[in-house]
N, C-alpha and C. Protein backbone atom coordinates (compact mmCIF):
# COMPACT_ATOMS: atom_id res chain seq x y z
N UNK A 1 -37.31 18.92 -3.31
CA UNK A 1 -36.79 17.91 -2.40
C UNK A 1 -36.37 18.59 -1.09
N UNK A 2 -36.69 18.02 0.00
CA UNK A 2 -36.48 18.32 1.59
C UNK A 2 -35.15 18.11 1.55
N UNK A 3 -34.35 17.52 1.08
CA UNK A 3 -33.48 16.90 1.15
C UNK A 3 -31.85 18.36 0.90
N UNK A 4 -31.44 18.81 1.58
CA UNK A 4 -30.47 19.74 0.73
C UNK A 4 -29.13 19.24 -0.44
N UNK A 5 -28.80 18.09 0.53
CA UNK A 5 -27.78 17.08 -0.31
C UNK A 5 -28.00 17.06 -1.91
N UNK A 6 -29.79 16.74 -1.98
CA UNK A 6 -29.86 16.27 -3.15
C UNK A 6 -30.61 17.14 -3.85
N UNK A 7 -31.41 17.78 -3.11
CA UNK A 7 -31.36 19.42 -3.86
C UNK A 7 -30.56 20.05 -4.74
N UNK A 8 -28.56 20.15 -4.15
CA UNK A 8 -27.83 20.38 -4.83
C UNK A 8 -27.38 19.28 -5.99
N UNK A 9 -27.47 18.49 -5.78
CA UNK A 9 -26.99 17.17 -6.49
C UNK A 9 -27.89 17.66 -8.12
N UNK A 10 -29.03 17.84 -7.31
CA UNK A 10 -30.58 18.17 -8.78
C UNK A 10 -29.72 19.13 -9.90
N UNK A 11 -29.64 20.32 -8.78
CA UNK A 11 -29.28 21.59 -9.14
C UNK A 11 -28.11 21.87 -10.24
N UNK A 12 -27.14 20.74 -9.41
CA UNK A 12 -26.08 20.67 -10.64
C UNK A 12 -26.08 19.84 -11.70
N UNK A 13 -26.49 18.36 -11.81
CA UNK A 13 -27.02 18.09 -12.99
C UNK A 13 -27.86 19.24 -14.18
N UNK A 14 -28.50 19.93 -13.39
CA UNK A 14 -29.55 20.63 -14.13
C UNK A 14 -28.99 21.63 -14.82
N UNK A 15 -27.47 22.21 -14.19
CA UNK A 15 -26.74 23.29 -14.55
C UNK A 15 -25.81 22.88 -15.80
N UNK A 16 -25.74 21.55 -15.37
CA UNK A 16 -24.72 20.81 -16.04
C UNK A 16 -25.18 19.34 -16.81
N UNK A 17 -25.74 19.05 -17.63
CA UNK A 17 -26.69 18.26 -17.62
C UNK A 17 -25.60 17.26 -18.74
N UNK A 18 -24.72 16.42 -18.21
CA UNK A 18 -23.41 15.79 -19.16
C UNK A 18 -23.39 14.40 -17.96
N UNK A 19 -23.27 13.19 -19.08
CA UNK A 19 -23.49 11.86 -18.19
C UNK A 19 -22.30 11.83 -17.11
N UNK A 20 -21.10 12.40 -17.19
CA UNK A 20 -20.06 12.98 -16.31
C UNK A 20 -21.01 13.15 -14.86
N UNK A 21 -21.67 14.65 -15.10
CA UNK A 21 -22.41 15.19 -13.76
C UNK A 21 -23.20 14.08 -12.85
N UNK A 22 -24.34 13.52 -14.06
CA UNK A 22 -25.39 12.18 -13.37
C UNK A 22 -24.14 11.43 -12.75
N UNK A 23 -22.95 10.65 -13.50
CA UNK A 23 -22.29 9.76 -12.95
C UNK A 23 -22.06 10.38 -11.61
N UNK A 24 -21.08 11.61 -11.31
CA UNK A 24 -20.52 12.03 -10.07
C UNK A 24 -21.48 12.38 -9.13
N UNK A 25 -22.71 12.54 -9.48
CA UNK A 25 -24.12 12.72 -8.34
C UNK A 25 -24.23 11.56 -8.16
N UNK A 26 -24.57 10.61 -8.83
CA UNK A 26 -25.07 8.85 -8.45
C UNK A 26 -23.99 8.81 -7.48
N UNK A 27 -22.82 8.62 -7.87
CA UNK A 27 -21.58 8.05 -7.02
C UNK A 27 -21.99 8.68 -5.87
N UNK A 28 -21.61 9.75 -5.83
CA UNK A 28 -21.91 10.57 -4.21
C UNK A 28 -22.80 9.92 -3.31
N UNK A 29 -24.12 9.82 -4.38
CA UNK A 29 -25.33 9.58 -3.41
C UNK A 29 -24.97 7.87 -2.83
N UNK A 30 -24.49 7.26 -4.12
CA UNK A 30 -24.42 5.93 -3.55
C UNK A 30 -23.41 5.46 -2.19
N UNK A 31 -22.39 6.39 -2.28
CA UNK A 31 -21.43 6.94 -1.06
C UNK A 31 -21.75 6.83 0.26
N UNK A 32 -23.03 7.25 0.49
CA UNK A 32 -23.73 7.90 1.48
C UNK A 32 -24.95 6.56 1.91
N UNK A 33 -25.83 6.67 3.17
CA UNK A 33 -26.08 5.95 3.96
C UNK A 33 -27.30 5.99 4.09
N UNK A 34 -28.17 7.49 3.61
CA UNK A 34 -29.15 7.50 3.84
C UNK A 34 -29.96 7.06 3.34
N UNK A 35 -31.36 6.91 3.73
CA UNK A 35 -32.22 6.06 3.47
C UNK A 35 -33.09 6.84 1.61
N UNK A 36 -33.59 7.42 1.99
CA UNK A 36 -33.88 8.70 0.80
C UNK A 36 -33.02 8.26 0.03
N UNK A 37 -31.65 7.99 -0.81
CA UNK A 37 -30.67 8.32 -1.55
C UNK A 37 -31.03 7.44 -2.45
N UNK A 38 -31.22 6.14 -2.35
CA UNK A 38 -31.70 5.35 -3.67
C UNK A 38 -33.14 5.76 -4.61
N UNK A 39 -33.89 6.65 -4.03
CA UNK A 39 -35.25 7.22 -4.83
C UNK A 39 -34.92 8.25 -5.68
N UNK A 40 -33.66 9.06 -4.97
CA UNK A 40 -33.20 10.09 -5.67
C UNK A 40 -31.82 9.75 -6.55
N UNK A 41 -31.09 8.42 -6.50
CA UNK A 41 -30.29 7.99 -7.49
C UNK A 41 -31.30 7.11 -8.65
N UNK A 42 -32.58 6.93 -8.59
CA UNK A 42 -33.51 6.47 -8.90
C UNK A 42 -33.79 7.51 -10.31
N UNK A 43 -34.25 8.14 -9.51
CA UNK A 43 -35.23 9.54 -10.22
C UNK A 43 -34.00 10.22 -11.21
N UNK A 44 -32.68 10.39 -10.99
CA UNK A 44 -31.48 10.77 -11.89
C UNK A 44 -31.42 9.87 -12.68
N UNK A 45 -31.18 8.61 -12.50
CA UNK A 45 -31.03 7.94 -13.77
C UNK A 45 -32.30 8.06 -14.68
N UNK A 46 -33.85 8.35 -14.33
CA UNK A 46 -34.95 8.11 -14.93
C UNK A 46 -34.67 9.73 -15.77
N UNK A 47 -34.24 10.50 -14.84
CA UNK A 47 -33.91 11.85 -16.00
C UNK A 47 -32.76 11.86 -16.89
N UNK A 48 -31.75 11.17 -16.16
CA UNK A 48 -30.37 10.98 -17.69
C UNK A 48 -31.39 10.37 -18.79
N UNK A 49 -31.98 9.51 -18.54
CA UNK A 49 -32.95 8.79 -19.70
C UNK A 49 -33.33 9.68 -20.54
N UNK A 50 -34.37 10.18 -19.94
CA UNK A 50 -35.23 11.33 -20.81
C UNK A 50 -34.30 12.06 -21.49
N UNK A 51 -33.47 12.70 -20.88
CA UNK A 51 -32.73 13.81 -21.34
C UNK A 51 -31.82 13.24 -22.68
N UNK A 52 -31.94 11.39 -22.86
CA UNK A 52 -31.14 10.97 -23.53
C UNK A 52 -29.44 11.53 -23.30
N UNK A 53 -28.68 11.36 -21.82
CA UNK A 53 -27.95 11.08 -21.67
C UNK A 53 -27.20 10.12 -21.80
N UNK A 54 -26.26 9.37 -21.56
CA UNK A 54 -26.18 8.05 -21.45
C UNK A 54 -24.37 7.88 -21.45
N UNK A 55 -23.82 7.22 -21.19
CA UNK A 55 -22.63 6.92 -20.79
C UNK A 55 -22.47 5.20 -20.68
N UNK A 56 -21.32 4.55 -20.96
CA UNK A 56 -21.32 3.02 -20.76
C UNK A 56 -21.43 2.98 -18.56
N UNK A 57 -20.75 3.70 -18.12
CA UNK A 57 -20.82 3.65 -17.06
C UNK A 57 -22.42 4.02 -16.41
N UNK A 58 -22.81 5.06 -17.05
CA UNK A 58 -24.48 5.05 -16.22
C UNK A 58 -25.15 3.89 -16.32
N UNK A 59 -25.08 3.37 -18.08
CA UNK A 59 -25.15 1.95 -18.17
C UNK A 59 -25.53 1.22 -16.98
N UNK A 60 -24.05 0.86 -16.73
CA UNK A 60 -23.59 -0.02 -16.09
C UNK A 60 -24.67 -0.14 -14.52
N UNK A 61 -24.29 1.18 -14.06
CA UNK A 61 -25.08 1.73 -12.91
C UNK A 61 -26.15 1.52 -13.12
N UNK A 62 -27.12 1.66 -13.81
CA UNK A 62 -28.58 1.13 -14.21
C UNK A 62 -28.61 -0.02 -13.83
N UNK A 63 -28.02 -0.82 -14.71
CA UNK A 63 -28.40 -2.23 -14.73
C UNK A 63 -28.02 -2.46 -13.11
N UNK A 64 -26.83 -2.25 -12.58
CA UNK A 64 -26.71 -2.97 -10.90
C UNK A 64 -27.67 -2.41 -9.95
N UNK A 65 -28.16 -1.09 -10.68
CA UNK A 65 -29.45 -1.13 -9.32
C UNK A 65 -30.75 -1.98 -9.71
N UNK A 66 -31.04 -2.40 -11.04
CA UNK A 66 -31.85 -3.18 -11.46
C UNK A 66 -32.13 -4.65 -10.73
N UNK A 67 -30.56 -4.93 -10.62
CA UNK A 67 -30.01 -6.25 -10.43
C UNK A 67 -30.28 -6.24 -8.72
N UNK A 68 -30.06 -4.75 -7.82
CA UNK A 68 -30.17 -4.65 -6.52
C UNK A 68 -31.96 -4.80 -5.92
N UNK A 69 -32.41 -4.68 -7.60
CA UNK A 69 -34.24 -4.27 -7.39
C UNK A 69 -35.17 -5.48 -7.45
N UNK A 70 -34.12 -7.09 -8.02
CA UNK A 70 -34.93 -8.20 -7.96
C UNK A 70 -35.30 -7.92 -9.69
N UNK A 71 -34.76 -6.79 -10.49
CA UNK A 71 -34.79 -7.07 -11.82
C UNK A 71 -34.06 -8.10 -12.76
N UNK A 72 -33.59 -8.93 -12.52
CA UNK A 72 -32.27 -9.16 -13.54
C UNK A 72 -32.87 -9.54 -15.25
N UNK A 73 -34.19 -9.41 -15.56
CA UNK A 73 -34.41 -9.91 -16.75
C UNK A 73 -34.35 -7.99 -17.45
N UNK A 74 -34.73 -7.18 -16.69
CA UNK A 74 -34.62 -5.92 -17.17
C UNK A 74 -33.31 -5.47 -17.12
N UNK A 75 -32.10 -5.66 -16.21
CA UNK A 75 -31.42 -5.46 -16.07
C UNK A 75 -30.01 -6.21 -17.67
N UNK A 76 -30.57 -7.15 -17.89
CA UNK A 76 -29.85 -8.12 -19.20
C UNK A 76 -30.80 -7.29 -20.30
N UNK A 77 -31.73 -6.72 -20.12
CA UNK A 77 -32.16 -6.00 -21.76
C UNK A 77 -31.76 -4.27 -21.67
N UNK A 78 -31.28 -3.87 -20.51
CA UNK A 78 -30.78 -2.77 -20.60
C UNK A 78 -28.99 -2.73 -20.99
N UNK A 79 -28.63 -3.90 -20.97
CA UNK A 79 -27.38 -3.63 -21.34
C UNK A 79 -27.05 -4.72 -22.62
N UNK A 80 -28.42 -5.35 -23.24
CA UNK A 80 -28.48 -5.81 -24.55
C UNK A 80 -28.67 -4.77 -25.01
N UNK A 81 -29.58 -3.83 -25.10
CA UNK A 81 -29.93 -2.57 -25.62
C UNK A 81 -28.23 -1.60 -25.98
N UNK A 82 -27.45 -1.53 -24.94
CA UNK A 82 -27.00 -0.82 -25.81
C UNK A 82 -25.23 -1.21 -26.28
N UNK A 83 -25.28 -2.78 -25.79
CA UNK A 83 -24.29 -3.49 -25.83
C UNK A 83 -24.56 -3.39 -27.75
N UNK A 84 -26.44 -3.42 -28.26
CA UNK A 84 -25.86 -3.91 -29.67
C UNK A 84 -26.51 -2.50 -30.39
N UNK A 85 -26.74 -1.80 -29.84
CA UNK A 85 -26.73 -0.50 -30.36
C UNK A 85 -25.71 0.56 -30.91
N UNK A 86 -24.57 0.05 -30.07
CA UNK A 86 -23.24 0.82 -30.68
C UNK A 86 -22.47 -0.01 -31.47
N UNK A 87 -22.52 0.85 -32.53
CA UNK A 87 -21.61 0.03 -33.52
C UNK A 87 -20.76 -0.21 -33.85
N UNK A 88 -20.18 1.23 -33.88
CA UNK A 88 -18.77 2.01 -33.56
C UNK A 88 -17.97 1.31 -32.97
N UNK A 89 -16.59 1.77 -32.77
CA UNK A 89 -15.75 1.06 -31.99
C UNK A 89 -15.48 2.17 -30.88
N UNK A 90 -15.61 3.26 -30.94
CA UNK A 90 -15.47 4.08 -29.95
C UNK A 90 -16.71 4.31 -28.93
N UNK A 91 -17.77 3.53 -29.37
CA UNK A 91 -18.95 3.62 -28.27
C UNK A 91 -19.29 2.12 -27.66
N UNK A 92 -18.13 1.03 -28.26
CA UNK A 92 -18.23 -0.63 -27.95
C UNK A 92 -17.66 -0.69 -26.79
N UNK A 93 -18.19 -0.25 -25.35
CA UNK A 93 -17.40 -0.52 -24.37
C UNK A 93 -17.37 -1.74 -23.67
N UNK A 94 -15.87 -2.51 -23.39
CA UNK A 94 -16.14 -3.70 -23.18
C UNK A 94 -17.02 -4.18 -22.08
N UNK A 95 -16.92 -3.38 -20.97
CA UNK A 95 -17.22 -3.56 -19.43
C UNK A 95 -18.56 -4.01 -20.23
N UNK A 96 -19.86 -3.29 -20.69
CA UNK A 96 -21.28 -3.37 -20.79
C UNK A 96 -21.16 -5.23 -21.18
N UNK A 97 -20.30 -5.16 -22.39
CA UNK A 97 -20.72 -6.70 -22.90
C UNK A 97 -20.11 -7.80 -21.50
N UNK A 98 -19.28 -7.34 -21.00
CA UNK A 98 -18.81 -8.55 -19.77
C UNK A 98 -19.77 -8.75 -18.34
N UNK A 99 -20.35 -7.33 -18.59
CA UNK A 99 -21.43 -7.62 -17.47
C UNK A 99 -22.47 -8.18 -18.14
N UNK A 100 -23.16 -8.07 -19.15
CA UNK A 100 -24.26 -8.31 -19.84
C UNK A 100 -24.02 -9.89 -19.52
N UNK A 101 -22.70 -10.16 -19.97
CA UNK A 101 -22.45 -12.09 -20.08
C UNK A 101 -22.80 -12.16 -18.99
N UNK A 102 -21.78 -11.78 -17.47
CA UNK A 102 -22.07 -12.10 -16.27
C UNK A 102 -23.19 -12.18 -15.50
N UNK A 103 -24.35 -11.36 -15.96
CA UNK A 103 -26.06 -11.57 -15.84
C UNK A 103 -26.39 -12.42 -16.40
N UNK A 104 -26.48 -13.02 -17.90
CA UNK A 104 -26.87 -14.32 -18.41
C UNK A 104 -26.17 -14.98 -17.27
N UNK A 105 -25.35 -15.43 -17.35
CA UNK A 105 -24.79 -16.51 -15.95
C UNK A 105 -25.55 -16.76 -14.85
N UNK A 106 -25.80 -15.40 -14.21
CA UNK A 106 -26.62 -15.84 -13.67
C UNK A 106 -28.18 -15.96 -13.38
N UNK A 107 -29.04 -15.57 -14.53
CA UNK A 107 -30.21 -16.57 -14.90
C UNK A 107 -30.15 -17.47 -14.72
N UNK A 108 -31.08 -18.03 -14.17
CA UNK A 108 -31.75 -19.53 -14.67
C UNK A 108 -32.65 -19.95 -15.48
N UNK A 109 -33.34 -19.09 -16.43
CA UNK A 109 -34.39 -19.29 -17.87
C UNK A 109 -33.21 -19.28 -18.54
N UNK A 110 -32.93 -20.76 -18.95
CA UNK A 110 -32.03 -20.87 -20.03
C UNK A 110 -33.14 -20.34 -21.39
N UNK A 111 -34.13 -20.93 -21.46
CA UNK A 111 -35.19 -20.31 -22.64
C UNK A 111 -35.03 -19.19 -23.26
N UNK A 112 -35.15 -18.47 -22.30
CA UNK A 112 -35.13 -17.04 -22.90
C UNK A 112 -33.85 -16.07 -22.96
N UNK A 113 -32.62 -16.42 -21.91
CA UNK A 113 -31.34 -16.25 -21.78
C UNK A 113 -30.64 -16.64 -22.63
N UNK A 114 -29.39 -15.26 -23.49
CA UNK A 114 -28.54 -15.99 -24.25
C UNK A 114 -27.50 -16.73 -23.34
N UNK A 115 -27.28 -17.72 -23.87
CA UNK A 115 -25.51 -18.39 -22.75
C UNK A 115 -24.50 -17.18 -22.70
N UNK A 116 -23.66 -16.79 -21.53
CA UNK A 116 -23.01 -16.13 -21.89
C UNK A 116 -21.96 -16.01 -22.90
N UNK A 117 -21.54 -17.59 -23.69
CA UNK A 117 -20.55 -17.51 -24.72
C UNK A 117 -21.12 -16.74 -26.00
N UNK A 118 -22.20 -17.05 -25.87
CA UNK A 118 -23.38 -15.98 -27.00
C UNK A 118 -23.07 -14.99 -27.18
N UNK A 119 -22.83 -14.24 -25.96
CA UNK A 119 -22.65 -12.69 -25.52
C UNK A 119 -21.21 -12.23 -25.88
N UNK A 120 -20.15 -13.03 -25.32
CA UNK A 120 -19.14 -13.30 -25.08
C UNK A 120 -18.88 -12.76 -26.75
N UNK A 121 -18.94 -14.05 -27.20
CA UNK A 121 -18.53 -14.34 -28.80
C UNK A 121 -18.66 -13.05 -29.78
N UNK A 122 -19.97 -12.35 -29.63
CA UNK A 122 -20.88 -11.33 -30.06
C UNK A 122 -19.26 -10.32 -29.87
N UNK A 123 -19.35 -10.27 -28.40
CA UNK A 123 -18.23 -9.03 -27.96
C UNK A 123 -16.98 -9.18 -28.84
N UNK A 124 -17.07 -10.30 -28.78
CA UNK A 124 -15.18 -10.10 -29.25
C UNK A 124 -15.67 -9.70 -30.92
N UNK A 125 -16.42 -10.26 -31.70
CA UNK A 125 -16.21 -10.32 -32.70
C UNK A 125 -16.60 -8.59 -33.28
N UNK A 126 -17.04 -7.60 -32.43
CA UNK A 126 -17.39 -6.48 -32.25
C UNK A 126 -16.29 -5.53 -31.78
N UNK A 127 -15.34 -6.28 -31.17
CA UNK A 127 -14.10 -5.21 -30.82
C UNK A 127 -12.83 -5.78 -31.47
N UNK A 128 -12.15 -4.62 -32.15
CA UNK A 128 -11.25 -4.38 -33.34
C UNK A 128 -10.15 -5.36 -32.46
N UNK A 129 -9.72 -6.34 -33.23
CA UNK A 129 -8.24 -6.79 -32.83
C UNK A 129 -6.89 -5.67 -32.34
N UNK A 130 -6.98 -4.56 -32.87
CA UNK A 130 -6.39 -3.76 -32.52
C UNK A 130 -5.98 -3.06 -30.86
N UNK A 131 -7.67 -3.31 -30.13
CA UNK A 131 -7.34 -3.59 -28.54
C UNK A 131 -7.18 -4.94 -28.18
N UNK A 132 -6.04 -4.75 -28.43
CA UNK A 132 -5.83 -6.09 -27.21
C UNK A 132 -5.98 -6.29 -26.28
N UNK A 133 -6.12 -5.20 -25.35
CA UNK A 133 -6.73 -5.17 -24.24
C UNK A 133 -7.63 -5.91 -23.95
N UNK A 134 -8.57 -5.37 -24.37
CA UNK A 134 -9.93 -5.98 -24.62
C UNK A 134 -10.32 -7.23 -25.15
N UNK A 135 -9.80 -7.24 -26.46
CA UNK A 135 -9.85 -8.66 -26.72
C UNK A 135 -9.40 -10.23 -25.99
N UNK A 136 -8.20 -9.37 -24.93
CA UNK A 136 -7.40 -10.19 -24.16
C UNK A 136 -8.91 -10.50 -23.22
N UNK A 137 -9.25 -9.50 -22.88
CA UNK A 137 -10.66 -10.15 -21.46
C UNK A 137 -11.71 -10.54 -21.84
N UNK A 138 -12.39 -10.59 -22.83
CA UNK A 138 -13.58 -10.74 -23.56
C UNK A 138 -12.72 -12.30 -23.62
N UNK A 139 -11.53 -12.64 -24.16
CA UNK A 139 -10.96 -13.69 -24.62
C UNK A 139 -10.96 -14.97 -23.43
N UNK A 140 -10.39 -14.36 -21.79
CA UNK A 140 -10.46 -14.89 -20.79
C UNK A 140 -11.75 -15.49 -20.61
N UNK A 141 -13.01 -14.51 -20.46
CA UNK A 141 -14.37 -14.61 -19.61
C UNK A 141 -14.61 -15.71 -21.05
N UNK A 142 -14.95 -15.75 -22.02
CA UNK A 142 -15.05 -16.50 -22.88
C UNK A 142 -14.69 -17.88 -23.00
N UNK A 143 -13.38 -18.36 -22.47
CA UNK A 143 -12.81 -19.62 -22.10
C UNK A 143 -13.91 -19.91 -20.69
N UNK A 144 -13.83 -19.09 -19.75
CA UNK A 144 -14.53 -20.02 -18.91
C UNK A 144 -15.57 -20.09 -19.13
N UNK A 145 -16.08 -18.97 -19.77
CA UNK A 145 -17.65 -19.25 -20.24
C UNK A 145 -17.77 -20.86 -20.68
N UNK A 146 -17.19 -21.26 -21.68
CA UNK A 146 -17.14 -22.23 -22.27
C UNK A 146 -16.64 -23.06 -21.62
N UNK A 147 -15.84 -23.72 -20.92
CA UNK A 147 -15.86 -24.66 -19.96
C UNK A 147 -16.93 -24.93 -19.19
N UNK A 148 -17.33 -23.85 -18.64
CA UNK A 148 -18.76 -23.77 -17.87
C UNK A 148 -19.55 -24.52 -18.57
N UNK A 149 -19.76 -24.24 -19.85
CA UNK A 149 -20.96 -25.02 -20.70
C UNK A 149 -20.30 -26.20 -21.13
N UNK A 150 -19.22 -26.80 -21.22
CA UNK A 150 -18.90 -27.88 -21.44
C UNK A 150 -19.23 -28.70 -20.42
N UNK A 151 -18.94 -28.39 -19.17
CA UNK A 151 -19.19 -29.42 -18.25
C UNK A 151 -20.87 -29.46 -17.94
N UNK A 152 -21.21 -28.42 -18.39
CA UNK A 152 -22.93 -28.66 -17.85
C UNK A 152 -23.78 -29.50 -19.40
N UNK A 153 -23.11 -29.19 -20.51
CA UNK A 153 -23.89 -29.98 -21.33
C UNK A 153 -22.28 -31.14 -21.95
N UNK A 154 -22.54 -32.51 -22.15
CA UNK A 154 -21.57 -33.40 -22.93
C UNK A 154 -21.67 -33.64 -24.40
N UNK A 155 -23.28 -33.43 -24.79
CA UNK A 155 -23.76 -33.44 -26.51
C UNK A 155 -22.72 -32.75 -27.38
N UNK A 156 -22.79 -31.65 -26.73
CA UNK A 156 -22.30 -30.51 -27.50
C UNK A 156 -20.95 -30.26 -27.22
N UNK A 157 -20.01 -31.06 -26.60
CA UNK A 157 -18.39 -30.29 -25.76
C UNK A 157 -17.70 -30.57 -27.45
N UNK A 158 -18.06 -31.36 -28.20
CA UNK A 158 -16.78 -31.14 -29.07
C UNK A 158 -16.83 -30.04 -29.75
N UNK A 159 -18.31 -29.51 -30.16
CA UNK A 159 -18.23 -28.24 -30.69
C UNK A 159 -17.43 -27.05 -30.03
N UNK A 160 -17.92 -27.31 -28.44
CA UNK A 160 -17.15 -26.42 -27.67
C UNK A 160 -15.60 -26.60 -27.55
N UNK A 161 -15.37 -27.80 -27.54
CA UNK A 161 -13.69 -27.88 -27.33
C UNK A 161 -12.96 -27.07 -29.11
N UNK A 162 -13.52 -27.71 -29.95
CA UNK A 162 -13.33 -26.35 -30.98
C UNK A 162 -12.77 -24.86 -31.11
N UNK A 163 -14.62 -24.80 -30.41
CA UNK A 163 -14.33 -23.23 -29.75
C UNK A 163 -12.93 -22.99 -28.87
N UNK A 164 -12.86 -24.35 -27.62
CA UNK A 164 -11.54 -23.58 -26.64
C UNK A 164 -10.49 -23.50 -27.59
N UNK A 165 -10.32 -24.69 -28.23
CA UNK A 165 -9.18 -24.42 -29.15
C UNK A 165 -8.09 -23.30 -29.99
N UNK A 166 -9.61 -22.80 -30.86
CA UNK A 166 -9.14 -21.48 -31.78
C UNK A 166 -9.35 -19.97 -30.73
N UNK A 167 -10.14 -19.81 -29.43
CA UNK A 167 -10.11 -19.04 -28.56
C UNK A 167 -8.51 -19.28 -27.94
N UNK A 168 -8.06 -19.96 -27.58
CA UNK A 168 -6.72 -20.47 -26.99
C UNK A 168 -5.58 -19.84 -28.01
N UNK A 169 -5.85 -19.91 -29.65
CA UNK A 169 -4.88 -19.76 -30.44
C UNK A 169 -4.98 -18.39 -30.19
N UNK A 170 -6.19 -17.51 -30.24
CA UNK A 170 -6.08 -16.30 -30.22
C UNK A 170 -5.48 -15.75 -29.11
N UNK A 171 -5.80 -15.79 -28.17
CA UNK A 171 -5.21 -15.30 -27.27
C UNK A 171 -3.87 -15.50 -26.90
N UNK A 172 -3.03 -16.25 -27.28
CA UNK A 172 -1.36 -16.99 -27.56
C UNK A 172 -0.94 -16.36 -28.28
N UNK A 173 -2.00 -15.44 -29.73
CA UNK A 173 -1.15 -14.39 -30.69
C UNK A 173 -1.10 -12.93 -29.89
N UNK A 174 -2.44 -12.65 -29.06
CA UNK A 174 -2.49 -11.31 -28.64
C UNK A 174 -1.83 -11.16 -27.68
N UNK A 175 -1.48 -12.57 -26.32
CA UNK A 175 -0.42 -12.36 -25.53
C UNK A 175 1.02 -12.06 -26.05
N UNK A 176 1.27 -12.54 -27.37
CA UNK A 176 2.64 -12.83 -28.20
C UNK A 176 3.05 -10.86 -28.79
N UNK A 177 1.95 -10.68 -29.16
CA UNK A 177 1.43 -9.08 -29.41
C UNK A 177 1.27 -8.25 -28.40
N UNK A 178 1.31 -8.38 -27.41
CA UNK A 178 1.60 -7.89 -26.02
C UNK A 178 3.16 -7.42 -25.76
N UNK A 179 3.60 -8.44 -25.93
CA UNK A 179 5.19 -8.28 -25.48
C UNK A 179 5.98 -7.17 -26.39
């Protein structure tokens, strides 16, 4: 690369090859103004790949340049991919499943798009009551999820008012569990 910026950027990934390094090279590059910088934040994420790096945050970064590329149907299977790949609770990071919802949202192939309460629901029932944290926001985006779909479909709101219901109870115990 002509480039010296990203020459070094290469250089130290390469020295250092930990989703840490890719993250703090992407950031940098994305920092910056030049024109070149997205081929070469491009080409890093295509090598974290290979190298089978991976981080919830490179994740993340993937999918929004996907989303910047006119991808969003690749961009919702890169963070289905590893939203249901981790099983664990220490590799279930919430951010992936709240963006994943927030891309269904905004699709318009309901067909092939899960709703985001789909996603939503999936998340919570995947992260340990024990974060409340988490459960607290998965719990939020989830209510409006579901309002959202109440007002766009009427067939179906009582099932959904259901849903707000026992979502409402939960979150009244984990705020109560908060204090």
């Amino acid at each position: 690369n002509n480039n010296p910026v990203v020459a070094v950027l290469e250089q130290a990934v390469e020295a250092c090859p930990t989703a840490e390094m890719y993250l703090a090279s992407i950031q940098f590059l994305q920092s910056s103004q030049d024109k070149e910088y997205p081929l070469a934040i491009h080409k890093l994420l295509i090598q974290a790949k290979d190298k089978e790096i991976s981080s919830p945050s490179l994740t993340i970064l993937e999918a929004d340049m996907l989303v910047q590329e006119g991808k969003l149907e690749a961009a919702m299977d890169t963070l289905e991919q590893a939203c249901l790949q981790n099983k664990d609770d220490e590799t279930n990071d919430v951010r992936l499943w709240l963006q994943w919802a927030r891309l269904c949202d905004l699709s318009n192939d309901t067909n092939t798009t899960a709703p985001p309460s789909h996603v939503l629901t999936m998340a919570l029932e995947r992260t340990p009551l024990t974060n409340g944290k988490e459960q607290m926001m998965i719990s939020l985006q989830l209510f409006g999820a579901l309002l959202k779909e109440a007002t766009r479909r009427t067939n179906s709101s009582n099932n959904i008012m259901l849903q707000l219901e026992k979502l409402m109870e939960r979150m009244l115990l984990l705020s109560a569990g908060a204090n």
